[in-house]
N, C-alpha and C. Protein backbone atom coordinates (compact mmCIF):
# COMPACT_ATOMS: atom_id res chain seq x y z
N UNK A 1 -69.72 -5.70 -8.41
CA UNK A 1 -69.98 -6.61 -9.52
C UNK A 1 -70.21 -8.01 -8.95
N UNK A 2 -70.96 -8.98 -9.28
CA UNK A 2 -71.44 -9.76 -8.51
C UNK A 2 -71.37 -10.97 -9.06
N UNK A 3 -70.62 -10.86 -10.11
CA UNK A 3 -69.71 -11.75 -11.37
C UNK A 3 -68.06 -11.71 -10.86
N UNK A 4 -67.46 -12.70 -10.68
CA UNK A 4 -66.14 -12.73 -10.29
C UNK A 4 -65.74 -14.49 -10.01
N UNK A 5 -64.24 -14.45 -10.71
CA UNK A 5 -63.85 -15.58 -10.56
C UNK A 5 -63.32 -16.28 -9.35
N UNK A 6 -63.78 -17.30 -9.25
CA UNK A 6 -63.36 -18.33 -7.91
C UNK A 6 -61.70 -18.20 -7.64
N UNK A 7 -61.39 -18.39 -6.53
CA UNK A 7 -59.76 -17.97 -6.06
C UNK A 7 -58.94 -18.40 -7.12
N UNK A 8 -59.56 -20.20 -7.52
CA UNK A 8 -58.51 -21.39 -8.00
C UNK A 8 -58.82 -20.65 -9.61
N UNK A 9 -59.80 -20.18 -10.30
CA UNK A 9 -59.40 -19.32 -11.48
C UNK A 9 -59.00 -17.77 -11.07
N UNK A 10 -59.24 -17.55 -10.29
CA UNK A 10 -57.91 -15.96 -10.49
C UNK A 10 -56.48 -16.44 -10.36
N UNK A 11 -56.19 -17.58 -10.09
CA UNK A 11 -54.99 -17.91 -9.85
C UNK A 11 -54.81 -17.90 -11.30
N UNK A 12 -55.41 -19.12 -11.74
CA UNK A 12 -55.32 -19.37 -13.35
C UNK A 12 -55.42 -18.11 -14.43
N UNK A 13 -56.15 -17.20 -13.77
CA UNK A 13 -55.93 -15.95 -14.82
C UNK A 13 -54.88 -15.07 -14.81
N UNK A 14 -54.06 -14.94 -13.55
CA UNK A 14 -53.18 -14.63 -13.45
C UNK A 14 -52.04 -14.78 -13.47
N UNK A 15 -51.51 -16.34 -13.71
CA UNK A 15 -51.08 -17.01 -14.77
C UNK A 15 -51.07 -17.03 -15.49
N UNK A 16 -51.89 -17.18 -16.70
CA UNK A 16 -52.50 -17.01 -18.04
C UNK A 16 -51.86 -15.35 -18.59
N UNK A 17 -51.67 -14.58 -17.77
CA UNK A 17 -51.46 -13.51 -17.84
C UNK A 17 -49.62 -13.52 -18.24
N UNK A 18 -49.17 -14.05 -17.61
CA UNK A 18 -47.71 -14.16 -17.57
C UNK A 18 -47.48 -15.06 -19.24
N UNK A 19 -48.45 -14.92 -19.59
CA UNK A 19 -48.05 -15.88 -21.29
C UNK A 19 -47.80 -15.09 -22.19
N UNK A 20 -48.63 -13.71 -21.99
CA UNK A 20 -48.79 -12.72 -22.78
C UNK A 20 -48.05 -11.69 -22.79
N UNK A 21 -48.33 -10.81 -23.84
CA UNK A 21 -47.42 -9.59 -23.96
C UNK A 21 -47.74 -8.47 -23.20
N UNK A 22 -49.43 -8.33 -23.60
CA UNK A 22 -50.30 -7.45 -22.70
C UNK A 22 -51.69 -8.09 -22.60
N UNK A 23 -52.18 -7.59 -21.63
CA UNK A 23 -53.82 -8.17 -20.92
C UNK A 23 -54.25 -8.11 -21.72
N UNK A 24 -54.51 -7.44 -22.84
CA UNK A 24 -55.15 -7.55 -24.30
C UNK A 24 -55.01 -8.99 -24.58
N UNK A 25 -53.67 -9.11 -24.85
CA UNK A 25 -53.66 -10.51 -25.70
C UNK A 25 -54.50 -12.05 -25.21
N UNK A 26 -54.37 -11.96 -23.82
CA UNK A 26 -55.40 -12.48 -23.25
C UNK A 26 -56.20 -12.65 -22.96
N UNK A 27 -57.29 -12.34 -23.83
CA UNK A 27 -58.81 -12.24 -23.75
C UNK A 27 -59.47 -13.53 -23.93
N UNK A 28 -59.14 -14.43 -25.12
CA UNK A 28 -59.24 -15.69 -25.39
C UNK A 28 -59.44 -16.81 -24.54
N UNK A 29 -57.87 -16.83 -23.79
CA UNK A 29 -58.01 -17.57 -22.50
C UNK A 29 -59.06 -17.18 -21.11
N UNK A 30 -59.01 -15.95 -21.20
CA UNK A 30 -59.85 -15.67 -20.17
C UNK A 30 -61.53 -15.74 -20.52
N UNK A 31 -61.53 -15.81 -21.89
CA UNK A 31 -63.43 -16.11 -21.98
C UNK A 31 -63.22 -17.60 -21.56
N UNK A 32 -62.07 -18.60 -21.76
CA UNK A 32 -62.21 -19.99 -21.49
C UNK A 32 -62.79 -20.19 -20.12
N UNK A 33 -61.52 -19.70 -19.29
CA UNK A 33 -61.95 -19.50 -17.76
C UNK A 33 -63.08 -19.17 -17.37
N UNK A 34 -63.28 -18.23 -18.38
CA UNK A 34 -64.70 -17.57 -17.71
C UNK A 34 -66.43 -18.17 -18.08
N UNK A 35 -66.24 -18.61 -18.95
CA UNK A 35 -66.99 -20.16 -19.62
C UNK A 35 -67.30 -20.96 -18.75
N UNK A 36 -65.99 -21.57 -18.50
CA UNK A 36 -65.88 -22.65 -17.83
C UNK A 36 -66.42 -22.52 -16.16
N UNK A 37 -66.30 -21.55 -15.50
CA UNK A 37 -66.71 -20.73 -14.19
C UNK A 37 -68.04 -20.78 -14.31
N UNK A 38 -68.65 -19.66 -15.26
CA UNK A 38 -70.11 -19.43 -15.36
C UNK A 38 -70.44 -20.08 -16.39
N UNK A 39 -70.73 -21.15 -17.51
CA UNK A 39 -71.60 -21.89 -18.13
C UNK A 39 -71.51 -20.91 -19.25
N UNK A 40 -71.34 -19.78 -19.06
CA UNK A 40 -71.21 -19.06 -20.86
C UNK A 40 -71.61 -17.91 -20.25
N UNK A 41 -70.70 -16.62 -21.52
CA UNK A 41 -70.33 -15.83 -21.42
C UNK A 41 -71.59 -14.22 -21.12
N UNK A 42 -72.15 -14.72 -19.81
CA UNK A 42 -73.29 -13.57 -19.71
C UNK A 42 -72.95 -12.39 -20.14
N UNK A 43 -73.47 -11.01 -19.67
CA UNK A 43 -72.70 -9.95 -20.14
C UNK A 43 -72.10 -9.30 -19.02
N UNK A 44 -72.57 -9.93 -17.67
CA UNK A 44 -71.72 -9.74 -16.77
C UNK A 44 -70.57 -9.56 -16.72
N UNK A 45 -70.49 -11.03 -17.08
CA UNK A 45 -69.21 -11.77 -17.50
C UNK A 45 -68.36 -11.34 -18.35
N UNK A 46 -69.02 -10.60 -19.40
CA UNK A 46 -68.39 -10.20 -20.12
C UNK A 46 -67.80 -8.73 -19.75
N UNK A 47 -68.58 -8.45 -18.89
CA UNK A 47 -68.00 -6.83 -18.15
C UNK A 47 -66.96 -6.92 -17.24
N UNK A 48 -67.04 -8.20 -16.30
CA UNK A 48 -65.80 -8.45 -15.48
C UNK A 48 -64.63 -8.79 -16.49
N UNK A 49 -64.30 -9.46 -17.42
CA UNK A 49 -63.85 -9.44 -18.38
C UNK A 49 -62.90 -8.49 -18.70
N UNK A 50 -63.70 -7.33 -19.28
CA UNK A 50 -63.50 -6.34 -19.37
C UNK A 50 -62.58 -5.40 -18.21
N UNK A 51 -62.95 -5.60 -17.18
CA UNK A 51 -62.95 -5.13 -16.37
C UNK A 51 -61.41 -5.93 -15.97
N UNK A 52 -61.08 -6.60 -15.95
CA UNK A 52 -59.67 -7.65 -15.53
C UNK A 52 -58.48 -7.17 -16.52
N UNK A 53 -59.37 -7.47 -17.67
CA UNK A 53 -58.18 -6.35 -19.20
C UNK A 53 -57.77 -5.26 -19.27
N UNK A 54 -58.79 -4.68 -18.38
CA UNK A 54 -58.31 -3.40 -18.84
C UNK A 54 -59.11 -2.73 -20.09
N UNK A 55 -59.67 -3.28 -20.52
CA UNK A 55 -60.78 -3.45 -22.18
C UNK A 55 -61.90 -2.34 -21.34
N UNK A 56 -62.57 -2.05 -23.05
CA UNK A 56 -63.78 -1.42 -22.84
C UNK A 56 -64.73 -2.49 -23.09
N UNK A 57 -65.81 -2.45 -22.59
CA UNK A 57 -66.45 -3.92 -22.63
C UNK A 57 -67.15 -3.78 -24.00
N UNK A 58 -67.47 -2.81 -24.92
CA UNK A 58 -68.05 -2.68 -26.30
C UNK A 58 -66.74 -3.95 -27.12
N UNK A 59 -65.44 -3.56 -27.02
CA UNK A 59 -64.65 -4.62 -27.00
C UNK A 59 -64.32 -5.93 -26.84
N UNK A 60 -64.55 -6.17 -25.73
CA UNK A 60 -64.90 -7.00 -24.85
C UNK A 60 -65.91 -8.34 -25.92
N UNK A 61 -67.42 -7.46 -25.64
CA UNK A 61 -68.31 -7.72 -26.60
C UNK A 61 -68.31 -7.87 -27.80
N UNK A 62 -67.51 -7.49 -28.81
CA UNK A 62 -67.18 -7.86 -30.08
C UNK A 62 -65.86 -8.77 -30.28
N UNK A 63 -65.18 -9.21 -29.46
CA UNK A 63 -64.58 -10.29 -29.53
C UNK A 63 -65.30 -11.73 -29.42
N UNK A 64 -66.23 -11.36 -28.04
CA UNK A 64 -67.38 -12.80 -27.85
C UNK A 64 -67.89 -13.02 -28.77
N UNK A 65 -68.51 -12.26 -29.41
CA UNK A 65 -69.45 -12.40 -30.17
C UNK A 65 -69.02 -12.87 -31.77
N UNK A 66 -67.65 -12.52 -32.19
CA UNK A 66 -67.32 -12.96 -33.39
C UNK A 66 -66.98 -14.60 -33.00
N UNK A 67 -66.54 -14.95 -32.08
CA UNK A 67 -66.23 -16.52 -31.81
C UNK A 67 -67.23 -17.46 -31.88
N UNK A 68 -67.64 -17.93 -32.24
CA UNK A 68 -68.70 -19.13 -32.31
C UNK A 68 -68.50 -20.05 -30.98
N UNK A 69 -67.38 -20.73 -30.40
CA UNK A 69 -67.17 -21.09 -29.32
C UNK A 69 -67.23 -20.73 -28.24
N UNK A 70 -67.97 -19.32 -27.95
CA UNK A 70 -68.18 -19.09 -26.68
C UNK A 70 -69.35 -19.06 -26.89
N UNK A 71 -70.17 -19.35 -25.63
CA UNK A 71 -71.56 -19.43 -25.75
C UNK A 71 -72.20 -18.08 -24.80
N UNK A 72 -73.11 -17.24 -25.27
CA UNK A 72 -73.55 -16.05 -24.90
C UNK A 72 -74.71 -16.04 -24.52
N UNK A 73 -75.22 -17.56 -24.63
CA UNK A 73 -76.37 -18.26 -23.52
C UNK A 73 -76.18 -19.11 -23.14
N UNK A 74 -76.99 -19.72 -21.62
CA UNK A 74 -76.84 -20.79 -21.45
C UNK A 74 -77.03 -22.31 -22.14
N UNK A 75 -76.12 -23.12 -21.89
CA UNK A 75 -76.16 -24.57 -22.81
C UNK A 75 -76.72 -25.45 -21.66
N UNK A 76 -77.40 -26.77 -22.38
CA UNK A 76 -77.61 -27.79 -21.63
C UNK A 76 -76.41 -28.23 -20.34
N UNK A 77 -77.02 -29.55 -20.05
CA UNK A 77 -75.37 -29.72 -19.73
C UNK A 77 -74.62 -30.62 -20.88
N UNK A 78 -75.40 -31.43 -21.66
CA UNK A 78 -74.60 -31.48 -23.21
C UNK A 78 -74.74 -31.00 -23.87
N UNK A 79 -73.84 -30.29 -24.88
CA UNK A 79 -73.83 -29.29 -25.84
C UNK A 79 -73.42 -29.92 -26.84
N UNK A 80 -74.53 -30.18 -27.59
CA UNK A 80 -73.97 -30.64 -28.99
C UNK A 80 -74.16 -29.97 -30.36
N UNK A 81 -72.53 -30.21 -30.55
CA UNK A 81 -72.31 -29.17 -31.37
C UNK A 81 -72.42 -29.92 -32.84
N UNK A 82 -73.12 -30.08 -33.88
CA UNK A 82 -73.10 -31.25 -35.45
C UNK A 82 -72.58 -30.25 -36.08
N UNK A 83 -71.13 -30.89 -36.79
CA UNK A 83 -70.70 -30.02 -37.94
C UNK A 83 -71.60 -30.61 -38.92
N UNK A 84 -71.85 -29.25 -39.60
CA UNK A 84 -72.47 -29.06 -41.41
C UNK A 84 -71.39 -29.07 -42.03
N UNK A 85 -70.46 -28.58 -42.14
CA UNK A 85 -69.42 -28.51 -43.37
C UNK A 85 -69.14 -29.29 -44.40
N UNK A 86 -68.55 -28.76 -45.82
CA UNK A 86 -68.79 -29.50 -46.56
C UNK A 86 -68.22 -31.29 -46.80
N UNK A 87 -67.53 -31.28 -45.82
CA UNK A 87 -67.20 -32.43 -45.56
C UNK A 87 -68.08 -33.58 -44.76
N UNK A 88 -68.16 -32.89 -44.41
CA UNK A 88 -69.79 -33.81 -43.05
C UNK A 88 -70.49 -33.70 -43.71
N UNK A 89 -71.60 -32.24 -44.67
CA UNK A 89 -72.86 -32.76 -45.64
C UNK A 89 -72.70 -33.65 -46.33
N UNK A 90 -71.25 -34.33 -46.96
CA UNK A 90 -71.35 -34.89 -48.11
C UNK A 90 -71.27 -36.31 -48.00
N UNK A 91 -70.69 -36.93 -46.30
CA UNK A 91 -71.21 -37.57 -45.21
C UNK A 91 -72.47 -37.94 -44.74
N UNK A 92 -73.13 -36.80 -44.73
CA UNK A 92 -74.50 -37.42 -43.97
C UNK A 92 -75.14 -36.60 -43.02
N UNK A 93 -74.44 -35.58 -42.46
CA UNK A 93 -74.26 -34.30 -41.70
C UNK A 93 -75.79 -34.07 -41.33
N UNK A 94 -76.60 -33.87 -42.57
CA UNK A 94 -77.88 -33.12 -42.00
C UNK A 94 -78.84 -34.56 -41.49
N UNK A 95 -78.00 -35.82 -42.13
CA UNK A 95 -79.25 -36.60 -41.70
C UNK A 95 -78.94 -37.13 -40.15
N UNK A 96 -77.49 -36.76 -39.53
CA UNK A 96 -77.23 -36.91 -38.63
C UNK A 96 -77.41 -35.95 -37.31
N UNK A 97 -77.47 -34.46 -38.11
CA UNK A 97 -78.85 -33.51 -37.45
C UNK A 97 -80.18 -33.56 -37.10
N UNK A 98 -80.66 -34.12 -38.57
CA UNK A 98 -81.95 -34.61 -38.27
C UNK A 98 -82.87 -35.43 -37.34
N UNK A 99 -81.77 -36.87 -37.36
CA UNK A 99 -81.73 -37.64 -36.05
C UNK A 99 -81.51 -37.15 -35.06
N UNK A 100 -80.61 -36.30 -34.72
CA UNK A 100 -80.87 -35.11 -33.19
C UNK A 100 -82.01 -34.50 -32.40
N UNK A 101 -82.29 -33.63 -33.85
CA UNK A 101 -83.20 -32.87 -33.83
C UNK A 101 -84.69 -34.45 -33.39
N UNK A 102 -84.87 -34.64 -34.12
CA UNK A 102 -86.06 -35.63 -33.59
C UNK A 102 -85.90 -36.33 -32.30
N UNK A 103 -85.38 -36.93 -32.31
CA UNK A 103 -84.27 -37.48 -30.85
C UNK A 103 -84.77 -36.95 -29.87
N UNK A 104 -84.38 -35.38 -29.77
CA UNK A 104 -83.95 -34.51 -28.56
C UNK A 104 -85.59 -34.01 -28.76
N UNK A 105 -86.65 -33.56 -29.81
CA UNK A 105 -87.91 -32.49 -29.90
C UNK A 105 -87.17 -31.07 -30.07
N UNK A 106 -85.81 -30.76 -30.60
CA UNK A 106 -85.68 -29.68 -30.26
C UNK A 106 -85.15 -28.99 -31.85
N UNK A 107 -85.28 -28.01 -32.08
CA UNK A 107 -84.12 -27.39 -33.24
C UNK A 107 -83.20 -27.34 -32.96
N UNK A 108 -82.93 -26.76 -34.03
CA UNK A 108 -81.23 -26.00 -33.85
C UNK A 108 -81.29 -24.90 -33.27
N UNK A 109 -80.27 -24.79 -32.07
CA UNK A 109 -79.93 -23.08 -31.39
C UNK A 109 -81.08 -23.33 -30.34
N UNK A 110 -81.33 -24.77 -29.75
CA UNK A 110 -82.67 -24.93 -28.82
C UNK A 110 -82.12 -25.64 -27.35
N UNK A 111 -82.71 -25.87 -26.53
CA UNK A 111 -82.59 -26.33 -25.04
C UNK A 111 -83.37 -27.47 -25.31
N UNK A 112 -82.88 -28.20 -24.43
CA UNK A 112 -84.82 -29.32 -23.95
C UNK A 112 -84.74 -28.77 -22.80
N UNK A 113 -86.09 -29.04 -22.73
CA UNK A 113 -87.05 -28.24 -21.31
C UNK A 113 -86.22 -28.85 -20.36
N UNK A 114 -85.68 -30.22 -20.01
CA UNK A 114 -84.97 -30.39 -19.00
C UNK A 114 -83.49 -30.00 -18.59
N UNK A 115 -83.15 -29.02 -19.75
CA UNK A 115 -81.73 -29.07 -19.98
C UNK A 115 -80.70 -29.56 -20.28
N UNK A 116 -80.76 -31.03 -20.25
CA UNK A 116 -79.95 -31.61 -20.27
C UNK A 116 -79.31 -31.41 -21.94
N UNK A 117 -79.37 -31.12 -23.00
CA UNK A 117 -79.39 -30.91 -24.02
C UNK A 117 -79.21 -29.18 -24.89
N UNK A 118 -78.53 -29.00 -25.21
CA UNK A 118 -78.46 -27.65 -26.41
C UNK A 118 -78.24 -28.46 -27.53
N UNK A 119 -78.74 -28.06 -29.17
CA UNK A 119 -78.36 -28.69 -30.33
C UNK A 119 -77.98 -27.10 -31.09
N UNK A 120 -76.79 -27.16 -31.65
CA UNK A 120 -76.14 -26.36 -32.72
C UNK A 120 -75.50 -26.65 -33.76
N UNK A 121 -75.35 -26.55 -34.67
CA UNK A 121 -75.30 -26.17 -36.02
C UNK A 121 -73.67 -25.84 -36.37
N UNK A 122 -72.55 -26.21 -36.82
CA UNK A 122 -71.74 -25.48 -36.42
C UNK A 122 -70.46 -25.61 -38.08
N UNK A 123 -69.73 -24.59 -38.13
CA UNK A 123 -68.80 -24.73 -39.06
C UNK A 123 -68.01 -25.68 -38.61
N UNK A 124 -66.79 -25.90 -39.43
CA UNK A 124 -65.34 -27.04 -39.74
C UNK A 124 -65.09 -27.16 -38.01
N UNK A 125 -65.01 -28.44 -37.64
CA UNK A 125 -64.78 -28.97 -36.66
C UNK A 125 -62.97 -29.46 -36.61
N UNK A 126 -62.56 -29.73 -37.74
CA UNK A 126 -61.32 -30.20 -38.28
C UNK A 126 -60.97 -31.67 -38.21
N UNK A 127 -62.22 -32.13 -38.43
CA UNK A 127 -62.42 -33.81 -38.62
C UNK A 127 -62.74 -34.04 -39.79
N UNK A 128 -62.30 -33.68 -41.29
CA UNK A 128 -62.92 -33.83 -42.22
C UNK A 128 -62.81 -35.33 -42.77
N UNK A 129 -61.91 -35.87 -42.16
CA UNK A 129 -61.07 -37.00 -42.94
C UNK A 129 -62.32 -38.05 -41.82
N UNK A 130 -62.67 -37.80 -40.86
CA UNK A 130 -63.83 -38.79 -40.20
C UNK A 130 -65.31 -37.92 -39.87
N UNK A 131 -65.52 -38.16 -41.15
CA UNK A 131 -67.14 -37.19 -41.24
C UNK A 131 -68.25 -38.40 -41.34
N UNK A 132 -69.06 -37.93 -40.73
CA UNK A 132 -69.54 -36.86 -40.33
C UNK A 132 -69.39 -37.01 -39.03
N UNK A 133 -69.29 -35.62 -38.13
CA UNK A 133 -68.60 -35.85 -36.67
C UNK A 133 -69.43 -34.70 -36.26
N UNK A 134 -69.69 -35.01 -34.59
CA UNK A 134 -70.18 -33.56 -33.84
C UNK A 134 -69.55 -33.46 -33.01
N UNK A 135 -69.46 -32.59 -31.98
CA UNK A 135 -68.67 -32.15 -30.74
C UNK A 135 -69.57 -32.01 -29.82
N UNK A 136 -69.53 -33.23 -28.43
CA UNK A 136 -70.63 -32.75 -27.55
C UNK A 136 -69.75 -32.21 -26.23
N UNK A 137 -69.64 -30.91 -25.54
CA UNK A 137 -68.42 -30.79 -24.47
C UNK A 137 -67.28 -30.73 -25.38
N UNK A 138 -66.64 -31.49 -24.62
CA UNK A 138 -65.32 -31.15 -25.29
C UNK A 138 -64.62 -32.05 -25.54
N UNK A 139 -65.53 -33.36 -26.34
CA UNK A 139 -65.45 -34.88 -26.74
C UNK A 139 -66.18 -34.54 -28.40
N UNK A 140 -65.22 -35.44 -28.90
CA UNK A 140 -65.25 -35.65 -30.88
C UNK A 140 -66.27 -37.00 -30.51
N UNK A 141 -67.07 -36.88 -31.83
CA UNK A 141 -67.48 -38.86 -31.68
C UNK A 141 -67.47 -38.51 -33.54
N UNK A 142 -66.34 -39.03 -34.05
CA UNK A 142 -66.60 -39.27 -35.59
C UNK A 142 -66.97 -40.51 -35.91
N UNK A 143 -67.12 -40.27 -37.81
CA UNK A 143 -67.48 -41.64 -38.11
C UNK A 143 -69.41 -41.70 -37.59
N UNK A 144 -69.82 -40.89 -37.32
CA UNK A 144 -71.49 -40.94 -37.01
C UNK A 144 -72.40 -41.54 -38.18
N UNK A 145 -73.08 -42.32 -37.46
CA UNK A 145 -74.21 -43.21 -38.43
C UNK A 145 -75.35 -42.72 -37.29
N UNK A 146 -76.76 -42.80 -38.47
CA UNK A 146 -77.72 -42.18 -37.64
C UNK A 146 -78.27 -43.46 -36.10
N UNK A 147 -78.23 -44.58 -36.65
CA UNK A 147 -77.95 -45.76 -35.24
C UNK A 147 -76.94 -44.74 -34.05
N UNK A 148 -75.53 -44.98 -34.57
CA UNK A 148 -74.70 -44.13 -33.54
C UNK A 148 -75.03 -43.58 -32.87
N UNK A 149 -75.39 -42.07 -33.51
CA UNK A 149 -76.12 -40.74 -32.56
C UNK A 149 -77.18 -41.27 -32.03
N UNK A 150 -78.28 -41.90 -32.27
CA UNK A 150 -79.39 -42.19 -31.54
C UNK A 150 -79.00 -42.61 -30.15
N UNK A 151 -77.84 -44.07 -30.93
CA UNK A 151 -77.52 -44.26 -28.96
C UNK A 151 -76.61 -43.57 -28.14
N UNK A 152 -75.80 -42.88 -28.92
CA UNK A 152 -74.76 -41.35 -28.17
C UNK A 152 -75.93 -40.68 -27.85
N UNK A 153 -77.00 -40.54 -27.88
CA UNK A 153 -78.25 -39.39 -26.90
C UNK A 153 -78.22 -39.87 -25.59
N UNK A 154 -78.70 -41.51 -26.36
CA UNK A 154 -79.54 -42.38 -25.07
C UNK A 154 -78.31 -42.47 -23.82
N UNK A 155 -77.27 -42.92 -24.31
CA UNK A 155 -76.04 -42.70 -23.50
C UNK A 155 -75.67 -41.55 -22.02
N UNK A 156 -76.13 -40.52 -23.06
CA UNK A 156 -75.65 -39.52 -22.46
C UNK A 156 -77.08 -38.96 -21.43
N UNK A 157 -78.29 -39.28 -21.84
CA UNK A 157 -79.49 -39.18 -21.58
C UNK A 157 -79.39 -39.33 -20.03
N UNK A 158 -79.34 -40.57 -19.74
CA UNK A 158 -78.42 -41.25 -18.30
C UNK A 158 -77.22 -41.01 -17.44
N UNK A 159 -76.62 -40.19 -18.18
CA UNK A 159 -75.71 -39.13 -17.58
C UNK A 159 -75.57 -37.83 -16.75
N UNK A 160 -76.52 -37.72 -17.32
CA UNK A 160 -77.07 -36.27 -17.29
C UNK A 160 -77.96 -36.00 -15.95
């Protein structure tokens, strides 16, 4: 298999392991690890996975796949995630998509050609009380005005 975790995460998975009751219960943490290793959850990945649990990977595969937070393609290297929910639409949500979307040339569920960028679409973030908010990585920016996001692109544009 030609998918396998780096020493410093088998350490961490095998750790992670000692939290649980059985390797089952640890599937969660280990798509993190395994995310975080490979950029999102190939099906490799998802077979080594499998393969570490003890799981059948049909298993395996229907756990990934019900999570919205794991990604089962590759992402930019910013991933931005705009909550819709009804708290953010009623915010400003789609016009703060919209500005993305134009921004970036890209849709929703899209790359830019340079990568630097994924844009998604996403349920309750649990920021309702500072809407409208997106998640880019694994950074909140609430309180979004379409000014804001424009220069949270340009920001990050230069980062990247």
């Amino acid at each position: 298999m030609a998918v396998q975790f780096s020493e410093a995460n088998r350490k961490k998975f095998e750790e992670v392991l000692t939290h649980y009751p059985t390797k089952r219960a640890a599937i969660l943490p280990t798509f993190w690890l395994a995310q975080e290793q490979f950029g999102f959850l190939s099906n490799e990945a998802m077979e080594y996975v499998a393969q570490l649990l003890d799981l059948s990977p049909a298993y395996v595969r229907g756990v990934a796949t019900f999570y919205t937070m794991f990604n089962k393609e590759p992402v930019g290297t910013h991933h931005v995630q705009v909550c819709t929910n009804l708290s953010c639409t009623l915010q400003g949500a789609e016009t703060i998509l919209g500005c993305v979307q134009t921004k970036l040339g890209i849709g929703v569920g899209e790359t830019t050609a340079d990568k630097k960028f994924t844009l998604n679409e996403v349920e309750c973030l649990g920021s309702c009380g500072t809407a409208p908010m997106a998640q880019i990585n694994d950074d909140y920016y609430e309180n979004l005005t379409p000014e804001g996001v424009i220069q949270l692109i340009d920001r990050l544009a230069k980062t990247a």
